[in-house]
Every structure is written in structure tokens, then in C-alpha cells.
Protein backbone atom coordinates (compact mmCIF):
# COMPACT_ATOMS: atom_id res chain seq x y z
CA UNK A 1 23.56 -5.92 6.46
CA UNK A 2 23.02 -4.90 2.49
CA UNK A 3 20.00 -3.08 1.89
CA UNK A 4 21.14 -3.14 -1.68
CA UNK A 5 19.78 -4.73 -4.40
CA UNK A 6 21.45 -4.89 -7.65
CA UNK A 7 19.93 -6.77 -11.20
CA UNK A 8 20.02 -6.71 -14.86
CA UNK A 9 16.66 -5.75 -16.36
CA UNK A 10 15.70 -5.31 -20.58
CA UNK A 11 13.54 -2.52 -20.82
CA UNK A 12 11.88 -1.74 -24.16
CA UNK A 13 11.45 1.84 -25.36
CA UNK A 14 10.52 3.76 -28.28
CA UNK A 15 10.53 7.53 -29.10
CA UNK A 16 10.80 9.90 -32.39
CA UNK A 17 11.84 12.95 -33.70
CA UNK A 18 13.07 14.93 -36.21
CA UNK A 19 16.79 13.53 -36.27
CA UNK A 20 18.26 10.36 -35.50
CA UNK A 21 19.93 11.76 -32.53
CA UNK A 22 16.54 13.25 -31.21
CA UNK A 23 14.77 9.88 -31.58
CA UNK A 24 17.71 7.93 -29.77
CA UNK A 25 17.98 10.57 -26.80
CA UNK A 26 13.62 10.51 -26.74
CA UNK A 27 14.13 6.77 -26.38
CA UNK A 28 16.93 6.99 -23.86
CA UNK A 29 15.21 9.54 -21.58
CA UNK A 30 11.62 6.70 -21.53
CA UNK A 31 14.14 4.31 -19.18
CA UNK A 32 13.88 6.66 -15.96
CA UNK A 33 10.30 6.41 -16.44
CA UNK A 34 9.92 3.07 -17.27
CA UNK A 35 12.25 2.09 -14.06
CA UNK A 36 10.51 4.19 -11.99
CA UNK A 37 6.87 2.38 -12.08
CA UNK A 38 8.51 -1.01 -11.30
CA UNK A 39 10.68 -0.25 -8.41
CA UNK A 40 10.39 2.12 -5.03
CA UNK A 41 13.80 3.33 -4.62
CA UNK A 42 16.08 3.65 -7.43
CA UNK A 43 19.77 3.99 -6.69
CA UNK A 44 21.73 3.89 -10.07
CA UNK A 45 20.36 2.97 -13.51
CA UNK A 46 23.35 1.66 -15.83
CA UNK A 47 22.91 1.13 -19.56
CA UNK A 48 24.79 -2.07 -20.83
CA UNK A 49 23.64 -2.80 -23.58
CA UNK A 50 21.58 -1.24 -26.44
CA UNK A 51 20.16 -3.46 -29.10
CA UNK A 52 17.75 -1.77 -32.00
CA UNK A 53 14.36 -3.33 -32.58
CA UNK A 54 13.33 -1.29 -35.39
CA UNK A 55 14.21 1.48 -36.85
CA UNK A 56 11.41 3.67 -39.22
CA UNK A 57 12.46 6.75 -41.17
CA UNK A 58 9.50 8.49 -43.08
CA UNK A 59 9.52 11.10 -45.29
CA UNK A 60 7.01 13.12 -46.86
CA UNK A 61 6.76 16.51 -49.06
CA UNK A 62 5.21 19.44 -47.17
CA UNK A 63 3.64 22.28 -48.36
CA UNK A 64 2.04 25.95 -47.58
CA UNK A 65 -1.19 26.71 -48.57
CA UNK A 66 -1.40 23.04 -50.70
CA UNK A 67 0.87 24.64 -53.47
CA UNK A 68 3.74 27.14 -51.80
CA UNK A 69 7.07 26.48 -50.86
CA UNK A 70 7.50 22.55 -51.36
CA UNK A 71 9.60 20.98 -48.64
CA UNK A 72 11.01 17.45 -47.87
CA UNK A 73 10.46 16.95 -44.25
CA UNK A 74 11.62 13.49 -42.00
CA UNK A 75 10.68 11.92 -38.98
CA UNK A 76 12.46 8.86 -37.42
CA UNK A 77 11.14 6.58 -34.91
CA UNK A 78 12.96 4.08 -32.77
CA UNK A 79 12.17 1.11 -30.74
CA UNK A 80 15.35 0.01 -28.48
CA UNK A 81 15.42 -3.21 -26.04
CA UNK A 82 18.01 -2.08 -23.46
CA UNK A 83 19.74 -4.36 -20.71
CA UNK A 84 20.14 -1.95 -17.75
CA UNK A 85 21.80 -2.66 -14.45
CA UNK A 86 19.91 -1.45 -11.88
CA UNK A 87 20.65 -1.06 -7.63
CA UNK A 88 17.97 -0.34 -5.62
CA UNK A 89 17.10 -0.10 -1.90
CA UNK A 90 15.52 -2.57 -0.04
CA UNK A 91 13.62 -0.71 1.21
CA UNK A 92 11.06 -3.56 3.26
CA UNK A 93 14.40 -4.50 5.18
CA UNK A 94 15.39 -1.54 7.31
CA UNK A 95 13.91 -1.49 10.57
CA UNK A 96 12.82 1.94 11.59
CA UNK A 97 12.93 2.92 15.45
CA UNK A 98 9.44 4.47 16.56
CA UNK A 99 9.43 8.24 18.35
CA UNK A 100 6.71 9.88 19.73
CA UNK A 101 7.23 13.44 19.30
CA UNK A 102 4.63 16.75 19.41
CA UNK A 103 2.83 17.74 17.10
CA UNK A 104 6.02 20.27 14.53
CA UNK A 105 2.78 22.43 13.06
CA UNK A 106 1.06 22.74 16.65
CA UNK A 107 1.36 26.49 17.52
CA UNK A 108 2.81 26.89 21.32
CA UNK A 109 0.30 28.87 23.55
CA UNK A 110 2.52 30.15 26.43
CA UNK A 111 1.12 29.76 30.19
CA UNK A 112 -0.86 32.59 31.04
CA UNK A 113 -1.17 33.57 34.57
CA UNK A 114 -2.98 36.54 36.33
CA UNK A 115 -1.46 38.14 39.06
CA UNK A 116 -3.83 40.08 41.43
């Protein structure tokens, strides 16, 4: 018996930062997460495919105190729809065998006999 599951999902994700290779690894790292609120027990997550929705660069002049030291600075945002493969465990299907044990955090009191 398989408890395995295994499917293709798309998952879109977005992030941003200051490079293009910050905003692609911020969107990247948002598929754990996203996976994780959907299923119980996540085996493997496999990217297969990685298709851009949009891609925004903005740019805009910075400066200190309004007129000092003039920089160019640039953010990027991206929004990705990615088709994952993704095995998971049944979890509902294994059958569990039922113990009845004593209590692990109980404190053992030994037998205390008097002697006279």
C-alpha cells in the first residue's frame, strides 16, 4: 500500500528586491509557504516549470537631506506562475495501532513501607 501522493500544481508568487536575482530568489522562497497551507505533509516540492507573469522595474532618484548626494536607486518586482510537482503523504490512510501506556511526565513515588 502507497501512502504517496504525487501531483502537478501552478502556484503563483510574487516578491521584490533590489536586484533581479533578489526578486526571483524572494519569489522562489513564497512556494514552501504557499505549499504548506494547502497540504499536511509535504514530501518533495519540484519546480518544472517557471513562466513570468510580469515583470516591473522602477527607478527613482534619491536624495539626502532633499538636495545632497543624488542617487539612482532600483527596485524590481516579480510575479511568477510556477508548475510544481509535489508528493505528499496520505496521511488519512495509515492506520495507527492504539497503546495504552502511563502517564511519560508522571513522577514515580516509590513504595514506602515502615518497619517497626
Amino acid at each position: 500500500m502507497s501512502i504517496q501522493d504525487c501531483q502537478q500544481v501552478v502556484v503563483t508568487v510574487e516578491g521584490k528586491g533590489d536586484s533581479k536575482q533578489h526578486a526571483f530568489a524572494s519569489a522562489l522562497g513564497e512556494i514552501q509557504k504557499k505549499m504548506m497551507q494547502d497540504s499536511e505533509v509535504i514530501l518533495r516540492i519540484e519546480p518544472l516549470e517557471v513562466e513570468v507573469v510580469k515583470a516591473i522595474q522602477q527607478t527613482y532618484k534619491e536624495r539626502f537631506l532633499f538636495f545632497f548626494l543624488p542617487r539612482i536607486r532600483t527596485n524590481y518586482y516579480v510575479e511568477l506562475a510556477v508548475t510544481v510537482s509535489v508528493t505528499t503523504l496520505k496521511v488519512d490512510e495509515v492506520t495507527f495501532v492504539q497503546e495504552m501506556t502511563g502517564d511519560p511526565d508522571g513522577i514515580k513515588i516509590p513504595i514506602i513501607s515502615k518497619k517497626i
